[in-house]
N, C-alpha and C. Protein backbone atom coordinates (compact mmCIF):
# COMPACT_ATOMS: atom_id res chain seq x y z
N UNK A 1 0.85 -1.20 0.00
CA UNK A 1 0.00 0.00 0.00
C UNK A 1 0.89 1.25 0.00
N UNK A 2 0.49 2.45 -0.67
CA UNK A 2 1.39 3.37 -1.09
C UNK A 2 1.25 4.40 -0.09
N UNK A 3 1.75 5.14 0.46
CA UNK A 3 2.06 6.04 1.88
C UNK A 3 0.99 6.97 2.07
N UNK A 4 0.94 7.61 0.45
CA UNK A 4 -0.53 8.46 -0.49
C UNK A 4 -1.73 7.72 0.45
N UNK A 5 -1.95 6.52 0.03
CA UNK A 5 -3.05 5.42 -0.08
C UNK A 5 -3.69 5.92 1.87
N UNK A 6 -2.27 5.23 2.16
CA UNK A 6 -2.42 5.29 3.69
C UNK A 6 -2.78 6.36 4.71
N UNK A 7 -2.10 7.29 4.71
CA UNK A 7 -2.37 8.36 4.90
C UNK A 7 -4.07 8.58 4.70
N UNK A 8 -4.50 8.94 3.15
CA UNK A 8 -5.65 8.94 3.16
C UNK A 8 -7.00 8.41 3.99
N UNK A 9 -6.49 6.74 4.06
CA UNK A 9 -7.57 6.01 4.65
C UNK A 9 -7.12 6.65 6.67
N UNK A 10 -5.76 7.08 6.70
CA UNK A 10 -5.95 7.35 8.25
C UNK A 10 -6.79 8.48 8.20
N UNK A 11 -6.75 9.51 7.58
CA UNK A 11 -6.62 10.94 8.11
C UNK A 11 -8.13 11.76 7.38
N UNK A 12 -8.64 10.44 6.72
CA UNK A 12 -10.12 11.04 6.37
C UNK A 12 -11.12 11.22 6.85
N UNK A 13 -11.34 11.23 8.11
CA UNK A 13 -11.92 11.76 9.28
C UNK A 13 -11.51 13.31 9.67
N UNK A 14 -10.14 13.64 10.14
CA UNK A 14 -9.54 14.27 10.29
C UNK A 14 -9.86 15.88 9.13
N UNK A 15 -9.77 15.07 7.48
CA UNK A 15 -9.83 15.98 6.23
C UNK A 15 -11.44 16.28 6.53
N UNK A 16 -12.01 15.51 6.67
CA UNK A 16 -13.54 15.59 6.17
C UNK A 16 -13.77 17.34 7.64
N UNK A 17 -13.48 17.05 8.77
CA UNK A 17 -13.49 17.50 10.08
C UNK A 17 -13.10 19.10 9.54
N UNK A 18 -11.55 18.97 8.78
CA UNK A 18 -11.29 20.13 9.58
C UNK A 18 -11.68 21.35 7.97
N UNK A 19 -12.66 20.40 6.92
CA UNK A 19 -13.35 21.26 5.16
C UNK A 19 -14.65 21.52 6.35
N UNK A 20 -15.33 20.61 7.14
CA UNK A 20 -16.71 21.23 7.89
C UNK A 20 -16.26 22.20 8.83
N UNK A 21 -15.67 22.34 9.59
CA UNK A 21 -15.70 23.29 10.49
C UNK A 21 -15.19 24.75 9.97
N UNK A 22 -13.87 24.31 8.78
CA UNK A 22 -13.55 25.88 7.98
C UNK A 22 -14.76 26.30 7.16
N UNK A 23 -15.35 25.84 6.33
CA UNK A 23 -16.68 25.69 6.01
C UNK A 23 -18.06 26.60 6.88
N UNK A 24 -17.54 26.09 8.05
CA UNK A 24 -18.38 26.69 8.80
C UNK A 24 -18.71 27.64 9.44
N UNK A 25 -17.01 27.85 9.71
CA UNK A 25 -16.43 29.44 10.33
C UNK A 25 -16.64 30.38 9.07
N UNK A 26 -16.51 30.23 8.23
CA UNK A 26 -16.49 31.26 6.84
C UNK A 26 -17.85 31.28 6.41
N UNK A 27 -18.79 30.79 7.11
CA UNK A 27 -20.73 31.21 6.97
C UNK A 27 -20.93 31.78 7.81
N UNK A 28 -20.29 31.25 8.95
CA UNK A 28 -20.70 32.27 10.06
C UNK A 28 -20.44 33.88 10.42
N UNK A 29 -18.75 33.83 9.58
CA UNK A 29 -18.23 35.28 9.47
C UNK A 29 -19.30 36.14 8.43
N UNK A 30 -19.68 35.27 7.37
CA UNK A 30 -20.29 36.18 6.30
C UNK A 30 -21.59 36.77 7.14
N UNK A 31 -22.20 35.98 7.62
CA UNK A 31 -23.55 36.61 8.26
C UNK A 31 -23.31 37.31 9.55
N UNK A 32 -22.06 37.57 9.96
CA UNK A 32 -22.16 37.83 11.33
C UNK A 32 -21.23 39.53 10.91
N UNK A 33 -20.63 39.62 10.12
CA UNK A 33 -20.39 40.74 9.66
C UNK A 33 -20.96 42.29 8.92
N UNK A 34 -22.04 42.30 8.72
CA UNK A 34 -22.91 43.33 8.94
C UNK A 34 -23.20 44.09 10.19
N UNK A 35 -23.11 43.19 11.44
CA UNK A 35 -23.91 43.21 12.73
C UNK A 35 -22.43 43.46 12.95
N UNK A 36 -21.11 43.30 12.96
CA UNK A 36 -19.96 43.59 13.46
C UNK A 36 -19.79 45.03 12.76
N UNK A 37 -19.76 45.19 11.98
CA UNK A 37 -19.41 46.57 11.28
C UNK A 37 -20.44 47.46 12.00
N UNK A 38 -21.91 47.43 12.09
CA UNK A 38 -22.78 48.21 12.60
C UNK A 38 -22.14 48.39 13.65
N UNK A 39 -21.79 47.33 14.83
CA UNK A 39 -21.48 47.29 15.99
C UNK A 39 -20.53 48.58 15.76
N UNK A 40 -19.51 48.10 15.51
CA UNK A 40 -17.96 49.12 15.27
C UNK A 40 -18.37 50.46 14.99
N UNK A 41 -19.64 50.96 14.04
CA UNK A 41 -19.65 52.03 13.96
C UNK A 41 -20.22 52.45 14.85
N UNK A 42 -21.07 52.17 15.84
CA UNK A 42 -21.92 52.72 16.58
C UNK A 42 -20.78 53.34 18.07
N UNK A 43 -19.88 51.95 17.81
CA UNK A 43 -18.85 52.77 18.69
C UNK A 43 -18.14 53.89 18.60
N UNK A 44 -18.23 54.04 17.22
CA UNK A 44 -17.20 54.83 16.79
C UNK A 44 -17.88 56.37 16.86
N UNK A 45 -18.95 56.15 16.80
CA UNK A 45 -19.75 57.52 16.90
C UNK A 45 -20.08 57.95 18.33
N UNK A 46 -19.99 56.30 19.62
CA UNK A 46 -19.95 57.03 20.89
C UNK A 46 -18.99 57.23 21.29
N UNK A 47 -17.77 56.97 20.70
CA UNK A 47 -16.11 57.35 20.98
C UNK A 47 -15.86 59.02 21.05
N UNK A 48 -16.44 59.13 19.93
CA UNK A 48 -16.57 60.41 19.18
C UNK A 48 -17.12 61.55 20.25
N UNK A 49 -18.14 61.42 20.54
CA UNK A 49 -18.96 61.94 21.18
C UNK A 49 -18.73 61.87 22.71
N UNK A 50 -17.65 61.24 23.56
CA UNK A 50 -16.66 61.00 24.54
C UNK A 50 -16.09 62.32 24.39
N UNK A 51 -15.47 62.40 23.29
CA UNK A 51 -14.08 63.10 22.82
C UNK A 51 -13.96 64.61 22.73
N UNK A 52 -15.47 64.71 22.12
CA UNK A 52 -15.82 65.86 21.55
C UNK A 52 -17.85 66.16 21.86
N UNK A 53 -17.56 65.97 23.33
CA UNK A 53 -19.05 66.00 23.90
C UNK A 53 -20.10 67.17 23.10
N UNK A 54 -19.63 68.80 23.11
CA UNK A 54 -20.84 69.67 22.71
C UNK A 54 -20.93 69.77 20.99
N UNK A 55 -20.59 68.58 20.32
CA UNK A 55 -21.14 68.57 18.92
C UNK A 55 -22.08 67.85 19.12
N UNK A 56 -23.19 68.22 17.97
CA UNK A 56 -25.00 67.71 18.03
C UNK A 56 -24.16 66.95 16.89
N UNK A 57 -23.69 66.64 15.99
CA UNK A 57 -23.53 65.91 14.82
C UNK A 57 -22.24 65.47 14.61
N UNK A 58 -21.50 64.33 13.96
CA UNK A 58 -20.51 64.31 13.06
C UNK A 58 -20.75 64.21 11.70
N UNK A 59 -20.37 64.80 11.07
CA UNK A 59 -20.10 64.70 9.87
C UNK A 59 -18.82 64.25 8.85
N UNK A 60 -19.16 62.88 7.74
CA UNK A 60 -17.90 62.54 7.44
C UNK A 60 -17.12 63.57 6.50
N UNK A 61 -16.24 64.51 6.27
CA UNK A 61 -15.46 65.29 5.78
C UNK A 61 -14.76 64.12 4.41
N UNK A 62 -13.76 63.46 4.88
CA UNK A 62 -12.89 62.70 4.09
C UNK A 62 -12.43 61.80 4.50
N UNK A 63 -11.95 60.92 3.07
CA UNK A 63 -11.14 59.94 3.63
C UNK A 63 -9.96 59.53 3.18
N UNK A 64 -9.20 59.51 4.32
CA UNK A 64 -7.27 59.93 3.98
C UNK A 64 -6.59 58.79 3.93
N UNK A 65 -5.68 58.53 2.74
CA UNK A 65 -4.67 57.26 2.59
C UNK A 65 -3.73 57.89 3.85
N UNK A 66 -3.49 57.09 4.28
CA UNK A 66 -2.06 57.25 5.52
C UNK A 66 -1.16 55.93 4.94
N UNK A 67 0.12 56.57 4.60
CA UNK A 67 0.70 55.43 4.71
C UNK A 67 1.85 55.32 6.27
N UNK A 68 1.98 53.72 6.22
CA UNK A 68 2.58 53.23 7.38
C UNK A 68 4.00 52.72 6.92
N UNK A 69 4.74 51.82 7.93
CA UNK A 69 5.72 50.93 7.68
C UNK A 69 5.82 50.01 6.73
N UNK A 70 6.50 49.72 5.79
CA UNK A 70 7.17 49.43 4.74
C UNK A 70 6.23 49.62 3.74
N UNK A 71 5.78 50.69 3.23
CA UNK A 71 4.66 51.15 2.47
C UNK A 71 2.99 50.41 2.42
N UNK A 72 3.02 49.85 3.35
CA UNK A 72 1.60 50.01 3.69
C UNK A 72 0.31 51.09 3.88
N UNK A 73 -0.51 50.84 3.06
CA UNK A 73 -1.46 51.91 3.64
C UNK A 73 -2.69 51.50 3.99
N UNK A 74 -3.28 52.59 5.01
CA UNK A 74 -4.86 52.33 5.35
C UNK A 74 -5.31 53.38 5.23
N UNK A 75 -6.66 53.45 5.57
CA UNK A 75 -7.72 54.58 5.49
C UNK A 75 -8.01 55.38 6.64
N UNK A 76 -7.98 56.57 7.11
CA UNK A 76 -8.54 57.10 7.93
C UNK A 76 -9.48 58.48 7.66
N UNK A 77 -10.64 57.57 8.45
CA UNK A 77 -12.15 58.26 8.19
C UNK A 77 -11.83 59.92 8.73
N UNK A 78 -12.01 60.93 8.29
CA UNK A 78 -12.23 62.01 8.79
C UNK A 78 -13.58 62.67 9.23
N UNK A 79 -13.92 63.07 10.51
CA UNK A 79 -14.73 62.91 10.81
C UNK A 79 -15.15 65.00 11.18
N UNK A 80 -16.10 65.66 11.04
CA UNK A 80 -16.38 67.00 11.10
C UNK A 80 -17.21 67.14 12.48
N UNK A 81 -16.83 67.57 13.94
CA UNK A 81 -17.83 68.00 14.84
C UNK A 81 -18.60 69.13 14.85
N UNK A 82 -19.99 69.19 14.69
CA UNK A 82 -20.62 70.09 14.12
C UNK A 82 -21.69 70.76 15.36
N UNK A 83 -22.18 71.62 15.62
CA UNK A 83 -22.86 72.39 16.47
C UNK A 83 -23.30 73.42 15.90
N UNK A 84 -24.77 73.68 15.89
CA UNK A 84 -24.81 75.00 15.66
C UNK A 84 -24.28 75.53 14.49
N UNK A 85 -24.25 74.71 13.44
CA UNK A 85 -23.73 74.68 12.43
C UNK A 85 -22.40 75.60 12.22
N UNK A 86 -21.76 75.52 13.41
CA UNK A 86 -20.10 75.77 13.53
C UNK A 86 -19.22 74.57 13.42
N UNK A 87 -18.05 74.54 13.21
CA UNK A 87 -17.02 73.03 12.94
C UNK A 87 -16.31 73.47 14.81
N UNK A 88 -16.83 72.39 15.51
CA UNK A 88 -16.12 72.55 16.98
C UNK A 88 -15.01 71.66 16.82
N UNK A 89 -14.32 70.60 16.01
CA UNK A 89 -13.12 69.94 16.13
C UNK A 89 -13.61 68.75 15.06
N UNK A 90 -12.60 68.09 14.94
CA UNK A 90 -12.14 67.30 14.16
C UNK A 90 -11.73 65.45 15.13
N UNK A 91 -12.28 64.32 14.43
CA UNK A 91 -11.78 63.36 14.50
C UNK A 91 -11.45 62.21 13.80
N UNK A 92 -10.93 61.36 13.61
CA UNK A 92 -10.23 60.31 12.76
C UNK A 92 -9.57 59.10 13.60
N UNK A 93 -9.78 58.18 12.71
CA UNK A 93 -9.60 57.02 13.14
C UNK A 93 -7.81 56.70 12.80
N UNK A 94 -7.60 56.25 13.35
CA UNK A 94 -5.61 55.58 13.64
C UNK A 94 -5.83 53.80 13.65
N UNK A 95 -4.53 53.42 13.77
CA UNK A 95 -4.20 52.02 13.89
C UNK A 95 -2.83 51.98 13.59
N UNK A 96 -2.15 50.94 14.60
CA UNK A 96 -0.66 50.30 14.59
C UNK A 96 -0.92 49.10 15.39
N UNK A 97 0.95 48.82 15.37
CA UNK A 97 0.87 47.68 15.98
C UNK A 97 1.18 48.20 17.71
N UNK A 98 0.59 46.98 18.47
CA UNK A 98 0.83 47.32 19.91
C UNK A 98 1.76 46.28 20.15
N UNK A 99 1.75 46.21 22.15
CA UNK A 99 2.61 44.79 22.38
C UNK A 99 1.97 43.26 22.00
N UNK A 100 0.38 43.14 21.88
CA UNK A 100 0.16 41.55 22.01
C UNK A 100 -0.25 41.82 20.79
N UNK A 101 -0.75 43.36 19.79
CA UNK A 101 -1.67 43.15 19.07
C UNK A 101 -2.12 44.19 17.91
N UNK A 102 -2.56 44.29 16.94
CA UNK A 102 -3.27 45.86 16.74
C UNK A 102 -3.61 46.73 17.43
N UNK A 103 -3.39 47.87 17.33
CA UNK A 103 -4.41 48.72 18.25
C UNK A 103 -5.13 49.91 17.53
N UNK A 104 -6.19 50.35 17.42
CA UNK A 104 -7.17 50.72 16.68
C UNK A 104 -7.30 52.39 17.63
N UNK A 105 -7.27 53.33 17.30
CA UNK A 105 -8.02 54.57 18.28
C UNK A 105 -8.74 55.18 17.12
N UNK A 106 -9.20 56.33 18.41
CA UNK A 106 -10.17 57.34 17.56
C UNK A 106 -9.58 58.26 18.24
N UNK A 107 -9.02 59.72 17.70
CA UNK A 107 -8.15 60.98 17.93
C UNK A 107 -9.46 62.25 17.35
N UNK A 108 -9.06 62.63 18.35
CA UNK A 108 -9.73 64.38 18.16
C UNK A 108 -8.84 65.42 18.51
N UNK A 109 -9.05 66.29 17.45
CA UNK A 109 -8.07 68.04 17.70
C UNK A 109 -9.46 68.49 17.59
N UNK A 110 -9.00 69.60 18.04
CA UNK A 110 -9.89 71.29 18.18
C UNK A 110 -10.07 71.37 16.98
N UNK A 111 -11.02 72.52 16.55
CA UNK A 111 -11.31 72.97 15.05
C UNK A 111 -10.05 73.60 13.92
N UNK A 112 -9.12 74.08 14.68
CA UNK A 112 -8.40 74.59 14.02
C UNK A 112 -6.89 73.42 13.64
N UNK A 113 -7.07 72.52 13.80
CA UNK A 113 -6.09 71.31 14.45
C UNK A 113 -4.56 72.08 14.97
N UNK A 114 -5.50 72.63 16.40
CA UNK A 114 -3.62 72.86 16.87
C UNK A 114 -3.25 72.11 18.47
N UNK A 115 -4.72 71.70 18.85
CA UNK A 115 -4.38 70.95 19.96
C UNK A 115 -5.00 70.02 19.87
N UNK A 116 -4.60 68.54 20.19
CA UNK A 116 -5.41 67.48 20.52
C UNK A 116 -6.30 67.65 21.69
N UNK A 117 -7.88 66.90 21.20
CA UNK A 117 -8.76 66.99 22.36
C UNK A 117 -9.17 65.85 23.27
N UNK A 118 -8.29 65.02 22.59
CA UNK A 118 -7.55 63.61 23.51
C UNK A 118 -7.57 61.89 22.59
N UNK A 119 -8.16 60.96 22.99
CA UNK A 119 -8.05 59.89 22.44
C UNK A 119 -8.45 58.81 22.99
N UNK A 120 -9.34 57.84 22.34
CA UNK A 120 -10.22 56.95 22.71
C UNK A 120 -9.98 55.76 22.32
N UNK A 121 -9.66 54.20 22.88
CA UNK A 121 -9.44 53.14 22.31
C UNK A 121 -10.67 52.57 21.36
N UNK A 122 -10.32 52.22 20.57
CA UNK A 122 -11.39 51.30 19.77
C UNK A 122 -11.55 50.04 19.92
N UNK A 123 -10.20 49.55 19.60
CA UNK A 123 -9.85 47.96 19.92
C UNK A 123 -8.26 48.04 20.07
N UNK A 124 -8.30 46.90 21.06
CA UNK A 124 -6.72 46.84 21.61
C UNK A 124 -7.15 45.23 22.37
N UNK A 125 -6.08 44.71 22.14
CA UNK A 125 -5.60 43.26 22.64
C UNK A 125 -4.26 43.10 23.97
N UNK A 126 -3.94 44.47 24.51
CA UNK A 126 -3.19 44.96 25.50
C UNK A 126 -3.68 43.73 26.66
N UNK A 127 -1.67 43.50 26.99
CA UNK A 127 -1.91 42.96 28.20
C UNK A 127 -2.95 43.41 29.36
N UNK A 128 -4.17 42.50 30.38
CA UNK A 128 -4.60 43.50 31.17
C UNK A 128 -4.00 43.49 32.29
N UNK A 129 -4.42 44.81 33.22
CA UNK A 129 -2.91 44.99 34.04
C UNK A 129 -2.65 46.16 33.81
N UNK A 130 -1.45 45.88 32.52
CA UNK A 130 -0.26 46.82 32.23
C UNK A 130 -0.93 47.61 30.76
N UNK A 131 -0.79 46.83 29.97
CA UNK A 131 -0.91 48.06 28.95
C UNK A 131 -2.56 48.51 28.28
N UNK A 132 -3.55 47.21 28.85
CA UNK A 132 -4.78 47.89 28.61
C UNK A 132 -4.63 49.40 29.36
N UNK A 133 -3.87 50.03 29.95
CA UNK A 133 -4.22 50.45 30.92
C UNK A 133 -4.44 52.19 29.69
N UNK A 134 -4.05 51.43 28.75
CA UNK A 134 -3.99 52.65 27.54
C UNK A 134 -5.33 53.22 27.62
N UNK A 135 -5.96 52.46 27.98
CA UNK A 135 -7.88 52.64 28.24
C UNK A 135 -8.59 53.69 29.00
N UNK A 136 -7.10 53.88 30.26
CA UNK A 136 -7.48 54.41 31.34
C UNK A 136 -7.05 56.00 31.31
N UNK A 137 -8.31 56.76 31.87
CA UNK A 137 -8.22 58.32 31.59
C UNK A 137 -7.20 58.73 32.15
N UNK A 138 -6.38 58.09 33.53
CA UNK A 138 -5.16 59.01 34.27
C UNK A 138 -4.09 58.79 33.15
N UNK A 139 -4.12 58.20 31.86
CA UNK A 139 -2.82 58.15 31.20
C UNK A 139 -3.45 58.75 30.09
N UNK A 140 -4.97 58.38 29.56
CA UNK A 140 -5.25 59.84 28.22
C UNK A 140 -5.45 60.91 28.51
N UNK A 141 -5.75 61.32 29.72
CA UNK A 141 -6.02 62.84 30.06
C UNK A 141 -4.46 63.71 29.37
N UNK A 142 -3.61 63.13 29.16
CA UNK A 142 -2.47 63.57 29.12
C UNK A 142 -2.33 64.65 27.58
N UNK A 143 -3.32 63.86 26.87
CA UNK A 143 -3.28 64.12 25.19
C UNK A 143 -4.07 65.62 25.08
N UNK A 144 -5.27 65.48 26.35
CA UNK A 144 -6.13 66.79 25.86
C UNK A 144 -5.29 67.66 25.84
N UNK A 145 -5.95 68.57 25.06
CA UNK A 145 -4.55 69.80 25.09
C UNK A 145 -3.82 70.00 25.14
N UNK A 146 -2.74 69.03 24.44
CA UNK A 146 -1.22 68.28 23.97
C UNK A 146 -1.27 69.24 22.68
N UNK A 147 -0.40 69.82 22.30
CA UNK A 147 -0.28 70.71 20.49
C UNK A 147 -0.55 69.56 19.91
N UNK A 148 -1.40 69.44 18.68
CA UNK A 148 -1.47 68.83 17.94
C UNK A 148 -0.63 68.33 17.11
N UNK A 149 0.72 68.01 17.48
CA UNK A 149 2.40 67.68 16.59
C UNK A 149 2.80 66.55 17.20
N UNK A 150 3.72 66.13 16.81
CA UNK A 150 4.66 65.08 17.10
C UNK A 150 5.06 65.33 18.73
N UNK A 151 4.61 64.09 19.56
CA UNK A 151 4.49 63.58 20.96
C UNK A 151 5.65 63.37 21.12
N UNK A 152 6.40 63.24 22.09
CA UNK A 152 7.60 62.52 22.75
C UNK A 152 7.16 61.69 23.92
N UNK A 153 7.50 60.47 24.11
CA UNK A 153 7.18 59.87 24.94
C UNK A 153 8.59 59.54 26.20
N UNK A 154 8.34 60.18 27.41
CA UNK A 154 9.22 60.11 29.03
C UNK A 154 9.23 58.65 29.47
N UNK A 155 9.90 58.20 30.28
CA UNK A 155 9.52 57.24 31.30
C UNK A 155 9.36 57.83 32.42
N UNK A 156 9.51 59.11 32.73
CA UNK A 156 9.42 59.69 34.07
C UNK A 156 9.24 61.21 34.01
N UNK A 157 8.18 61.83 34.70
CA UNK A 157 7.72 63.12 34.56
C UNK A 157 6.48 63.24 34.91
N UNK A 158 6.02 64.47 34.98
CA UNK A 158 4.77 64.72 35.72
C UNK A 158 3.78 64.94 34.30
N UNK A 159 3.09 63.92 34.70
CA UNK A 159 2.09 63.32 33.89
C UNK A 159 0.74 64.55 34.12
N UNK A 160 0.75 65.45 35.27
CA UNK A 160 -0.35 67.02 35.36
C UNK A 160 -0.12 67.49 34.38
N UNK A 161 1.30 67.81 33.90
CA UNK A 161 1.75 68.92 33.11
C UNK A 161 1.40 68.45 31.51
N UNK A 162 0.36 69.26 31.20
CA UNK A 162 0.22 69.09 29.69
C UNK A 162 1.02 69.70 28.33
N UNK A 163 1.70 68.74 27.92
CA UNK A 163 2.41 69.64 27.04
C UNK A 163 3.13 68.38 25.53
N UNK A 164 4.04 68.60 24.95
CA UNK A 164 3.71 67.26 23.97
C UNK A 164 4.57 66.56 24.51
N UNK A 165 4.91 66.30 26.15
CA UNK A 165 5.81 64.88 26.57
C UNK A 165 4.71 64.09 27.57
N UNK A 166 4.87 62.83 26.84
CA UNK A 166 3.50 62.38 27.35
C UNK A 166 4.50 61.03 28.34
N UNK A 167 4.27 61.29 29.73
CA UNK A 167 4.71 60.34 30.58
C UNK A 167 3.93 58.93 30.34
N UNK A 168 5.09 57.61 30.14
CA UNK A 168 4.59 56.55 30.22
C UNK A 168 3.98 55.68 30.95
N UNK A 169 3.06 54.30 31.42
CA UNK A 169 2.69 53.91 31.97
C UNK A 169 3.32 52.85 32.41
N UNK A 170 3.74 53.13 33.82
CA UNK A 170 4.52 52.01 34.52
C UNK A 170 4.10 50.90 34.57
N UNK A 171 5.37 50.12 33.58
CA UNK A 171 5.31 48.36 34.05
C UNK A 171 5.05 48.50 32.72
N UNK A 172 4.76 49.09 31.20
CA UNK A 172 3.34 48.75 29.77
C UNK A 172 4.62 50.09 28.97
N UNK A 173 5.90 50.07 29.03
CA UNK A 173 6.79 51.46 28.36
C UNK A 173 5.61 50.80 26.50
N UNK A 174 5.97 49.52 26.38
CA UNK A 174 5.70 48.77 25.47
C UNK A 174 4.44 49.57 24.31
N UNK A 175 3.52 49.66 25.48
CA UNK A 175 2.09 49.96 24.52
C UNK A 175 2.13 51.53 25.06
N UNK A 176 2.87 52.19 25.74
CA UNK A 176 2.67 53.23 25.78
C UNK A 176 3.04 53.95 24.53
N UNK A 177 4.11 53.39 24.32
CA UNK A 177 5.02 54.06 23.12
C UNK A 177 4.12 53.83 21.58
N UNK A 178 3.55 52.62 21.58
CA UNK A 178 2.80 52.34 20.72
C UNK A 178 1.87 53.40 20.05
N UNK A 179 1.23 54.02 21.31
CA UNK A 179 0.10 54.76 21.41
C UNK A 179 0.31 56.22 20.50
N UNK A 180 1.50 56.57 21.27
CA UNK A 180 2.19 57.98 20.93
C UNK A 180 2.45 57.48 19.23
N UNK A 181 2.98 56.93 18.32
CA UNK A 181 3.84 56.17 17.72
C UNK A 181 2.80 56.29 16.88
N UNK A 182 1.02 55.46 16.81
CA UNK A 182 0.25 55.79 16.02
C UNK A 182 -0.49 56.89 16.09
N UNK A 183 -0.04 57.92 16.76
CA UNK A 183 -0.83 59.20 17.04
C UNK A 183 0.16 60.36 16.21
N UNK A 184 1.53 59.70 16.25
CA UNK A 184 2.25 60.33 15.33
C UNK A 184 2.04 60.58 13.91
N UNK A 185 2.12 58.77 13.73
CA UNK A 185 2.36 58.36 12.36
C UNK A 185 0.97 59.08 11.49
N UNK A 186 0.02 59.11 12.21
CA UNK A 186 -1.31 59.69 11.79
C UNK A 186 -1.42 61.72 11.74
N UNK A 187 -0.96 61.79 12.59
CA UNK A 187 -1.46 63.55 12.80
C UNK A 187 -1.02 64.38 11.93
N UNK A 188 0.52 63.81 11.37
CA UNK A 188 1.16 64.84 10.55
C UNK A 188 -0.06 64.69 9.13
N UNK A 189 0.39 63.28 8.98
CA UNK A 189 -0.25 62.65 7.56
C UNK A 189 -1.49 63.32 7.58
N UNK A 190 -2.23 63.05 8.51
CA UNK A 190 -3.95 63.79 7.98
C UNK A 190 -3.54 65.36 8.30
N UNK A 191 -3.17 66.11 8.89
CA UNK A 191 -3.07 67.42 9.54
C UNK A 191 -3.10 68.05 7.55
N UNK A 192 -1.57 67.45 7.63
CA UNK A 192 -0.95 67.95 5.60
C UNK A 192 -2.24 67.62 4.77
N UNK A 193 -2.89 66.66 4.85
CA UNK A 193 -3.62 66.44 3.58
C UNK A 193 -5.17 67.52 3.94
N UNK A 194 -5.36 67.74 5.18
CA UNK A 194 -6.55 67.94 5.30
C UNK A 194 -6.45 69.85 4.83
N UNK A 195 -5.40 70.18 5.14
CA UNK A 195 -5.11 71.39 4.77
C UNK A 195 -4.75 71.67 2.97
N UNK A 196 -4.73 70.38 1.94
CA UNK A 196 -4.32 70.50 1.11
C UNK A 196 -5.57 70.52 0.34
N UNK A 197 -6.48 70.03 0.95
CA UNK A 197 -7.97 69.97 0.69
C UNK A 197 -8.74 70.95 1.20
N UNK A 198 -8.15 72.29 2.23
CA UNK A 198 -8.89 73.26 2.36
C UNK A 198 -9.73 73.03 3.16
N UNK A 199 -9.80 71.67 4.00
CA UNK A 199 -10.65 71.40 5.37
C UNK A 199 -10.21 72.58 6.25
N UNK A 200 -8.73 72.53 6.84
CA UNK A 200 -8.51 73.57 7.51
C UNK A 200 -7.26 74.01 6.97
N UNK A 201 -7.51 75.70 7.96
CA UNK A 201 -6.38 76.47 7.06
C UNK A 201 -6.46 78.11 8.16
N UNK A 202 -6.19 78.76 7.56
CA UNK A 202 -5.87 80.35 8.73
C UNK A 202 -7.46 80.81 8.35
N UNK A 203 -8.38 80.30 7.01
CA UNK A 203 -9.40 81.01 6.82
C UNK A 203 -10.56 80.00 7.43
N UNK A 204 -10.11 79.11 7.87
CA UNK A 204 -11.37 78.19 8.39
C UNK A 204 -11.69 77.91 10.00
C-alpha cells in the first residue's frame, strides 16, 4: 500500500473534520459581519462623542490614505464636529501595531487642528494589568490639550503637566510608546492632507 493510499484512509476523518468546520467558520463570518461593522460604527460615533461632547452631529469630511511601515497603507475616516452649524473639532480614526496586538483609536483636535482633544481606544488586545491600561483616563487625560504635533514619549515626569511629553505607563513602556507612535504616524499625515484639501487652514 502506497504512503498516499495510507495516509488517506488514516486521516479522512480528520480531512472531512477540519473542510466542515472551515466551512463553517467562513458562513458564520459572512452573516455575522454586517452586525460587526454596525457594531464598530456605533462605537465609533460614541467614541466620538466621549471626545468631543458639545457637537449635536458628526459629519464625514474625508477619507485619507495614511501610509505606514514598509509602504503600507490604510484609510482614515475624517470625521467633522458640528454644532450649531459651527465646525467645533475634528476626528479620525488611527491604527498600529501594539505589544500583544493591533491597536485601533479614535483621535480628536480642536477645530483649528492645533491641539489634541484627547483619544479613545477602539480595539486593543493589551496585556490586562499593564498596557490595557492605555484605556485608562489618568494616562489619556495627558493628550487633551497636547499641540497637535509630534508627541515625545518620558519614562518619568509629571504626567499634570500638559504639554507634547506624554509620561509613560509604569510596568506597559511597550504599549505606551505604541500609542504615541500611532498618534504620530497619523497627525502629521492627515493634519498635511486635510489642509491641502482646504478642510482647515488660517481662513477656516
Amino acid at each position: 500500500m502506497s504512503k498516499i493510499k495510507l495516509f488517506i484512509e488514516q486521516s479522512w476523518l480528520l480531512i472531512t473534520a477540519s473542510f466542515f468546520f472551515g466551512l463553517l467558520i467562513a458562513i458564520t463570518n459572512t452573516a455575522w459581519s454586517p452586525r460587526i461593522e454596525q457594531n464598530k460604527t456605533t462605537k465609533v460615533d460614541d467614541l466620538m462623542k466621549d471626545l468631543l461632547p458639545k457637537a449635536e452631529k458628526f459629519e464625514q469630511a474625508a477619507e485619507l490614505q495614511i501610509e505606514l511601515e514598509k509602504g503600507k497603507e490604510v484609510t482614515s475616516n475624517i470625521y467633522k464636529a458640528v454644532a450649531g452649524g459651527q465646525c467645533l473639532g475634528w476626528a479620525f480614526n488611527c491604527e498600529g501595531p501594539g505589544f500583544a496586538d493591533k491597536i485601533e483609536l479614535i483621535v480628536a483636535v480642536d477645530e483649528r487642528f492645533e491641539k489634541f482633544a484627547g483619544y479613545a481606544v477602539l480595539s486593543s488586545n493589551e496585556t490586562p494589568g499593564f498596557g490595557d491600561q492605555i484605556k485608562l483616563s489618568y494616562y489619556r487625560h495627558q493628550f487633551a490639550g497636547a499641540p497637535a504635533g509630534k508627541l515625545e514619549l518620558a519614562k518619568t515626569g509629571d504626567a499634570e503637566k500638559i504639554n507634547s511629553e506624554i509620561v509613560a505607563i509604569s510596568g506597559a513602556t511597550v504599549s505606551s510608546n505604541a500609542v504615541v507612535n500611532i498618534i504620530n504616524t497619523f497627525v502629521v499625515q492627515v493634519k498635511t492632507q486635510m489642509q491641502e484639501k482646504g478642510l482647515i487652514g488660517d481662513d477656516k
